[in-house]
PDB file of N, CA and C in Angstrom:
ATOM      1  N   UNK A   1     -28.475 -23.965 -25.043  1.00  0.00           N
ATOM      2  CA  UNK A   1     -29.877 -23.709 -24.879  1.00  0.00           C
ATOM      3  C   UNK A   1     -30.361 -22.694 -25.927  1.00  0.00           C
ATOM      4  N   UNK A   2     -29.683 -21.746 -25.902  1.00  0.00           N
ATOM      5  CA  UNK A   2     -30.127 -20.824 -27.355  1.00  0.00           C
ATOM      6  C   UNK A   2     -29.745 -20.944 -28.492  1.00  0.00           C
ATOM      7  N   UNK A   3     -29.080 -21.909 -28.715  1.00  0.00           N
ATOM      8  CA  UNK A   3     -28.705 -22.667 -29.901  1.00  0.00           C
ATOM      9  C   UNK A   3     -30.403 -23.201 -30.592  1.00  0.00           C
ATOM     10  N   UNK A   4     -30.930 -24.288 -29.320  1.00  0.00           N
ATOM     11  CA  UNK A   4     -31.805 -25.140 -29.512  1.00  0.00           C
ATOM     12  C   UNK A   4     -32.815 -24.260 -29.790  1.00  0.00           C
ATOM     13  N   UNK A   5     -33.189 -23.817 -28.914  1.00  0.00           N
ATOM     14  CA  UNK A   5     -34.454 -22.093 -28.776  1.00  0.00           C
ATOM     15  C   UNK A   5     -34.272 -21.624 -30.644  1.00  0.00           C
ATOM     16  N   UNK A   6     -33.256 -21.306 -31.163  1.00  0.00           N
ATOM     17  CA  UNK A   6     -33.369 -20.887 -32.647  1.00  0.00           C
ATOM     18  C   UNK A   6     -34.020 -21.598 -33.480  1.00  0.00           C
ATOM     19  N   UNK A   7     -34.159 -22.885 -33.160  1.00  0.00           N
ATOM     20  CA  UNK A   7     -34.499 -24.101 -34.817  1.00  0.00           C
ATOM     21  C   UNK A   7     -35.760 -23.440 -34.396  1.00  0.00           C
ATOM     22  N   UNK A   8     -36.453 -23.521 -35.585  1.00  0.00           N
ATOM     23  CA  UNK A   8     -37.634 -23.327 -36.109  1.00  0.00           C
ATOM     24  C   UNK A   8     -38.894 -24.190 -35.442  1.00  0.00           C
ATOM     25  N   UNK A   9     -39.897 -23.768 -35.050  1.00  0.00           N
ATOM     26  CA  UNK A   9     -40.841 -24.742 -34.225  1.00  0.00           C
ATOM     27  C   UNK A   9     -42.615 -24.592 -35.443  1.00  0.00           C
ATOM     28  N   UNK A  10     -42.979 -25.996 -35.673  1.00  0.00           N
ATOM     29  CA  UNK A  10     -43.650 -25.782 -36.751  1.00  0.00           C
ATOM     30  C   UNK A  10     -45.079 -25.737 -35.541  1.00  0.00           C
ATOM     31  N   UNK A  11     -46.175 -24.799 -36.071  1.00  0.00           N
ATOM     32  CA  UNK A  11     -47.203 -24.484 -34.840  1.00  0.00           C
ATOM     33  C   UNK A  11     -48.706 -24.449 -36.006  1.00  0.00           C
ATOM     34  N   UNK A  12     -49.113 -25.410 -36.030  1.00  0.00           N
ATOM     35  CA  UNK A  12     -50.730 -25.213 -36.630  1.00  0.00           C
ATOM     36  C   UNK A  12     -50.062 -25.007 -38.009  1.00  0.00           C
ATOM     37  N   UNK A  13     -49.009 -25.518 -38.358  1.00  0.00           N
ATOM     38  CA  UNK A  13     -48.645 -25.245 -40.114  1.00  0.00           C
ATOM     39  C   UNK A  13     -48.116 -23.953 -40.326  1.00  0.00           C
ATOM     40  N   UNK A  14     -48.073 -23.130 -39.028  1.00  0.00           N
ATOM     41  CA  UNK A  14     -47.042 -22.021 -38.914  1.00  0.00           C
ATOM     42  C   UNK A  14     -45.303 -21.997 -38.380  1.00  0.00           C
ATOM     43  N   UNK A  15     -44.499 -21.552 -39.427  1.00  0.00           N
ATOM     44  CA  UNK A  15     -43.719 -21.581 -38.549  1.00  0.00           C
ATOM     45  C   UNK A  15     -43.190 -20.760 -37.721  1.00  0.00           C
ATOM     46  N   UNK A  16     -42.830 -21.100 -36.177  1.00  0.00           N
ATOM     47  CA  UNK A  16     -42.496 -19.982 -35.703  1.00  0.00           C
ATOM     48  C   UNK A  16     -40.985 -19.788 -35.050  1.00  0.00           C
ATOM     49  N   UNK A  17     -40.832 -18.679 -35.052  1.00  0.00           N
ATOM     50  CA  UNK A  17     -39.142 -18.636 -33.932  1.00  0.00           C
ATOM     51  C   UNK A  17     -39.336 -17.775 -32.949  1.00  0.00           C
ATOM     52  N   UNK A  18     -38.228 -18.289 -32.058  1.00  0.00           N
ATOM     53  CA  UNK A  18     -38.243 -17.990 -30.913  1.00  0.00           C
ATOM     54  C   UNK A  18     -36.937 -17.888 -30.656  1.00  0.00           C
ATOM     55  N   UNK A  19     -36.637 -16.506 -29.519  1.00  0.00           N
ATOM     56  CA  UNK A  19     -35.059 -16.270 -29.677  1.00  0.00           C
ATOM     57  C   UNK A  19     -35.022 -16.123 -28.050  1.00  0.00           C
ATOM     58  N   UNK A  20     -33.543 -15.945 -27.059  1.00  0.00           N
ATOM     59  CA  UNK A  20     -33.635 -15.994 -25.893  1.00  0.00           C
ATOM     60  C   UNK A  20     -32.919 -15.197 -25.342  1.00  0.00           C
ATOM     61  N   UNK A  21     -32.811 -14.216 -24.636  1.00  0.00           N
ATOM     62  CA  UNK A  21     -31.477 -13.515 -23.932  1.00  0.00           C
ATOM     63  C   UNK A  21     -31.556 -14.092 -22.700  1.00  0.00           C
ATOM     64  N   UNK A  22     -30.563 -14.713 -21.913  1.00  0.00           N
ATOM     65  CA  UNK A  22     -30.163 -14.966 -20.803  1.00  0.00           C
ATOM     66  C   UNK A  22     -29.222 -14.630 -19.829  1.00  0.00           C
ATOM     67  N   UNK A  23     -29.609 -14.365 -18.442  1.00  0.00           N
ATOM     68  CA  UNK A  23     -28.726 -13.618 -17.530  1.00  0.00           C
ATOM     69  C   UNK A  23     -28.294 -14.945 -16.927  1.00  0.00           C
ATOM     70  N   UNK A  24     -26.758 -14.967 -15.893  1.00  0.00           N
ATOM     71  CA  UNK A  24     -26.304 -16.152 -15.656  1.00  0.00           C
ATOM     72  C   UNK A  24     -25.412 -15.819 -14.446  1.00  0.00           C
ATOM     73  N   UNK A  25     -25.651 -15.634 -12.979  1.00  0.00           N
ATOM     74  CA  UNK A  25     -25.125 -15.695 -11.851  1.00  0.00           C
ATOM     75  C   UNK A  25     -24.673 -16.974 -10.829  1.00  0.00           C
ATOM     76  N   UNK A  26     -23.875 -17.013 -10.387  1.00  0.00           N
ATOM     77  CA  UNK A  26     -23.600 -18.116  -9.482  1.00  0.00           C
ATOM     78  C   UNK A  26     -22.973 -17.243  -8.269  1.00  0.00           C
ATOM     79  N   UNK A  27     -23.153 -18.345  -7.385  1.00  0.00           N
ATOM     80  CA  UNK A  27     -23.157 -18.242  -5.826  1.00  0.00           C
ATOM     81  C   UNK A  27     -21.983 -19.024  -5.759  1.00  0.00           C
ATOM     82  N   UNK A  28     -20.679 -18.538  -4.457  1.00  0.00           N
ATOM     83  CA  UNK A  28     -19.699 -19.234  -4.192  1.00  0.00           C
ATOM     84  C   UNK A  28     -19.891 -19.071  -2.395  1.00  0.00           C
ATOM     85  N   UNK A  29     -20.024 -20.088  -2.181  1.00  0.00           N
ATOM     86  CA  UNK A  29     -19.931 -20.609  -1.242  1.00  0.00           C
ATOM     87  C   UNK A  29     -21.480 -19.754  -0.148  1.00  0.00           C
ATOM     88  N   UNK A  30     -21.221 -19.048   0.863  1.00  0.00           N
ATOM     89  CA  UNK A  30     -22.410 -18.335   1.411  1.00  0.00           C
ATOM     90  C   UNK A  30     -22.077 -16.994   1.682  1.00  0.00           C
ATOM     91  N   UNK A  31     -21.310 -16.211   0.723  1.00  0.00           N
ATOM     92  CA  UNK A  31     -21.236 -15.407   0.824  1.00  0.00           C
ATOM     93  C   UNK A  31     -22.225 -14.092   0.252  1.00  0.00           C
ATOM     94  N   UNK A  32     -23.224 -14.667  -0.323  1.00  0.00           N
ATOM     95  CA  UNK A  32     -24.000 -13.760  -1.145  1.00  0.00           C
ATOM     96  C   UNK A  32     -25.686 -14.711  -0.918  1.00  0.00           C
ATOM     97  N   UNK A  33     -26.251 -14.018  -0.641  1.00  0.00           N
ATOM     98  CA  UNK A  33     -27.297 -14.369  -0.385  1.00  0.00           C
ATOM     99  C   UNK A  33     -28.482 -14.682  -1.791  1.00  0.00           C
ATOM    100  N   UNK A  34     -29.725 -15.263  -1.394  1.00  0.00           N
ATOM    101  CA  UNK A  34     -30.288 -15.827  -2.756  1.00  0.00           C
ATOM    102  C   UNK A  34     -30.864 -14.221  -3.634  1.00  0.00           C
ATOM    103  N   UNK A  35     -31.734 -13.128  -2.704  1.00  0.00           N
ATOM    104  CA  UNK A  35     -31.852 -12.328  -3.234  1.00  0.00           C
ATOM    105  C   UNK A  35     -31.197 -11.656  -4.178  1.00  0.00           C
ATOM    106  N   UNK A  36     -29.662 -11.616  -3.922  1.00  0.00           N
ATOM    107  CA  UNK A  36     -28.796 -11.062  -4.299  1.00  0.00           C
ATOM    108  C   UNK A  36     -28.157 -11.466  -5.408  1.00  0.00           C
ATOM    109  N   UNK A  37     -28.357 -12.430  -5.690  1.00  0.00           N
ATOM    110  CA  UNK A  37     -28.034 -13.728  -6.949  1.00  0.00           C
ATOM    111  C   UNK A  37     -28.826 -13.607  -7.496  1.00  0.00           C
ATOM    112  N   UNK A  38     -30.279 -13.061  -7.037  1.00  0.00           N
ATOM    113  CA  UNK A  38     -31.434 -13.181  -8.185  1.00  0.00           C
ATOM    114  C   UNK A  38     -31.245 -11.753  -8.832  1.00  0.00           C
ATOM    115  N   UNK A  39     -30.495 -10.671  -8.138  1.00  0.00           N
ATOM    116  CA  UNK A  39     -30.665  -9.475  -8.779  1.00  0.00           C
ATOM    117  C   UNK A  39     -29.358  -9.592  -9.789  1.00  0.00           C
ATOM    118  N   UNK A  40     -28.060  -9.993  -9.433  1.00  0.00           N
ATOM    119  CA  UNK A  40     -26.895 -10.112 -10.033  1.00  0.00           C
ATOM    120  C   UNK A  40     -27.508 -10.757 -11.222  1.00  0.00           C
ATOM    121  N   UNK A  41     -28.450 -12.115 -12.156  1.00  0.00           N
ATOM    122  CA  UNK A  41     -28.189 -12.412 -12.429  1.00  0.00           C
ATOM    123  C   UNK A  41     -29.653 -11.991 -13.697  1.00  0.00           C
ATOM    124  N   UNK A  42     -30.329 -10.709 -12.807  1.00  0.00           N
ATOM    125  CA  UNK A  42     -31.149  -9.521 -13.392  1.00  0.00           C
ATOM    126  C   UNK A  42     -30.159  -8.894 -14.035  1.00  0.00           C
ATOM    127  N   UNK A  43     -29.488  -8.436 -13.755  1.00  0.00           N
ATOM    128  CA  UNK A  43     -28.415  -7.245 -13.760  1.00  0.00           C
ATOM    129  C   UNK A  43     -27.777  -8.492 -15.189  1.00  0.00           C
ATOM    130  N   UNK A  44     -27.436  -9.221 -15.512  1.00  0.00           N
ATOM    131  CA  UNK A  44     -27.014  -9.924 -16.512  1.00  0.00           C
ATOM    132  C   UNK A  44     -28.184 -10.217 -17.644  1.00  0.00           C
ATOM    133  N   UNK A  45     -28.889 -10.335 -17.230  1.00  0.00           N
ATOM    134  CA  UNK A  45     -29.915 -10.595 -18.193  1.00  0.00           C
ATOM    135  C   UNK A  45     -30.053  -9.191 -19.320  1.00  0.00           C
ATOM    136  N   UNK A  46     -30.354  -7.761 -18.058  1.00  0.00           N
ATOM    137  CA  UNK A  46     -30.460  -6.715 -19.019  1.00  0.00           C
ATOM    138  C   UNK A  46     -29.240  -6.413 -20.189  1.00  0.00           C
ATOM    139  N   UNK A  47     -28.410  -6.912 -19.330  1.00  0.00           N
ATOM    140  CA  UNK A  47     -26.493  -6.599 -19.834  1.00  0.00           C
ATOM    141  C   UNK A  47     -26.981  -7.294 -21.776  1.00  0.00           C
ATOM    142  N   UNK A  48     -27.515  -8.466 -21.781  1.00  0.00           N
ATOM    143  CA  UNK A  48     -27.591  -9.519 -22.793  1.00  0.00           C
ATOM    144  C   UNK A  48     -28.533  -8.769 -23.463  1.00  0.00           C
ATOM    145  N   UNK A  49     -29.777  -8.581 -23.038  1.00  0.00           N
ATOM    146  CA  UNK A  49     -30.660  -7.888 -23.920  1.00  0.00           C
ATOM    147  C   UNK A  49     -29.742  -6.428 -24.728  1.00  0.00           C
ATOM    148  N   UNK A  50     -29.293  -5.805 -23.699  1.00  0.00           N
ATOM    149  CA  UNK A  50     -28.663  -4.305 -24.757  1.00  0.00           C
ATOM    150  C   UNK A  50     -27.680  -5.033 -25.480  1.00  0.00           C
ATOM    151  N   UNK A  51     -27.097  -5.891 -25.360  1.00  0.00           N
ATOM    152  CA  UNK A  51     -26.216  -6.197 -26.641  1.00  0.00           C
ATOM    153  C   UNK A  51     -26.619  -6.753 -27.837  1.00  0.00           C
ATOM    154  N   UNK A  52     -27.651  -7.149 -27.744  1.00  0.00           N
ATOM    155  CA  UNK A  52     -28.291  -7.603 -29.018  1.00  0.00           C
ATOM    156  C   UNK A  52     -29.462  -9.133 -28.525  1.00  0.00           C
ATOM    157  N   UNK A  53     -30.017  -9.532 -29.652  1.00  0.00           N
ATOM    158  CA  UNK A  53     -30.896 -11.035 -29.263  1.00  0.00           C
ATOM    159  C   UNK A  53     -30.008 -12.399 -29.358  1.00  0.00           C
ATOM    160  N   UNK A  54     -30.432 -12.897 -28.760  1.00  0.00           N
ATOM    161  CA  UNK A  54     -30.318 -13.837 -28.451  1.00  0.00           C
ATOM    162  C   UNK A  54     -28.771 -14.905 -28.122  1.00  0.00           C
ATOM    163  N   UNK A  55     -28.367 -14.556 -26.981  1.00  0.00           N
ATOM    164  CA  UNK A  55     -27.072 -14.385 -26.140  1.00  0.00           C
ATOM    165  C   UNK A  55     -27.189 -14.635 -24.498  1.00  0.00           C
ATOM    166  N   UNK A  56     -25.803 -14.759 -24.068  1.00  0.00           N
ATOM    167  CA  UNK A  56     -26.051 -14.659 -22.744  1.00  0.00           C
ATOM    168  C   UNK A  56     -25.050 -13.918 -22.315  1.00  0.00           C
ATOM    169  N   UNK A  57     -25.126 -13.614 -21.037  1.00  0.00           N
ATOM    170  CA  UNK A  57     -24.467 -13.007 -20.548  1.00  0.00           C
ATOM    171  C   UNK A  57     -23.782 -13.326 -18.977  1.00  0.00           C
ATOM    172  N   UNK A  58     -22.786 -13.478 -18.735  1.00  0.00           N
ATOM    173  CA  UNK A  58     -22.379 -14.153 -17.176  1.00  0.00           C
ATOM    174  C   UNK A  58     -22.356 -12.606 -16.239  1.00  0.00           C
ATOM    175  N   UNK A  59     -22.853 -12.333 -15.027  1.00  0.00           N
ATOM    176  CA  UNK A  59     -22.682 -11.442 -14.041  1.00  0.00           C
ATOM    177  C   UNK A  59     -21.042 -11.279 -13.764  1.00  0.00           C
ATOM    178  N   UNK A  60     -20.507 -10.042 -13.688  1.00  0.00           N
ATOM    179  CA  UNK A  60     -19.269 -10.067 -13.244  1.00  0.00           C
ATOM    180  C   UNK A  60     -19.490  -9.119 -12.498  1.00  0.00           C
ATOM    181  N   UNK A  61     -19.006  -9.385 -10.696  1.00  0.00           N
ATOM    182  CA  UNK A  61     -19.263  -8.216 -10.288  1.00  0.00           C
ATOM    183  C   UNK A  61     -17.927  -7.249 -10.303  1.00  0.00           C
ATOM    184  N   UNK A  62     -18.581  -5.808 -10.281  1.00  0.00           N
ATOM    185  CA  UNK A  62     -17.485  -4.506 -10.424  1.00  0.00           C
ATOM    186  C   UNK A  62     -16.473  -4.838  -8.912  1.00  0.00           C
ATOM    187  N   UNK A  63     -14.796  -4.725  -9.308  1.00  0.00           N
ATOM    188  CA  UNK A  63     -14.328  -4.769  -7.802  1.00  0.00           C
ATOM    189  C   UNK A  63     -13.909  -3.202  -7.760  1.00  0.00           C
TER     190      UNK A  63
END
């Protein structure tokens, strides 16, 4: 997906780019609720942004 997001998008004879950081959580089984997946996968997103543009990042939680 951020592969694709990089090519160049031509706009009114402008060209423009566009770059993506992405956070990336999953749920196993019902042990974690949806809220909680939405913050885990907050908590990944910021992780991606401080490392630089355009990347992702998977949630690992701390044991």
């Amino acid at each position: 997906m951020i592969d694709a997001l990089r090519k160049p998008i031509i706009y009114e004879g402008h060209n423009c780019r566009v770059g993506a950081s992405i956070g990336i959580a999953s749920r196993c089984g019902d042990a974690i609720d949806v809220r909680q997946l939405l913050r885990n996968s907050d908590i990944a997103l910021y992780e991606a942004k401080r490392q630089g543009r355009n990347r992702y990042v998977c949630f690992e939680a701390a044991e």
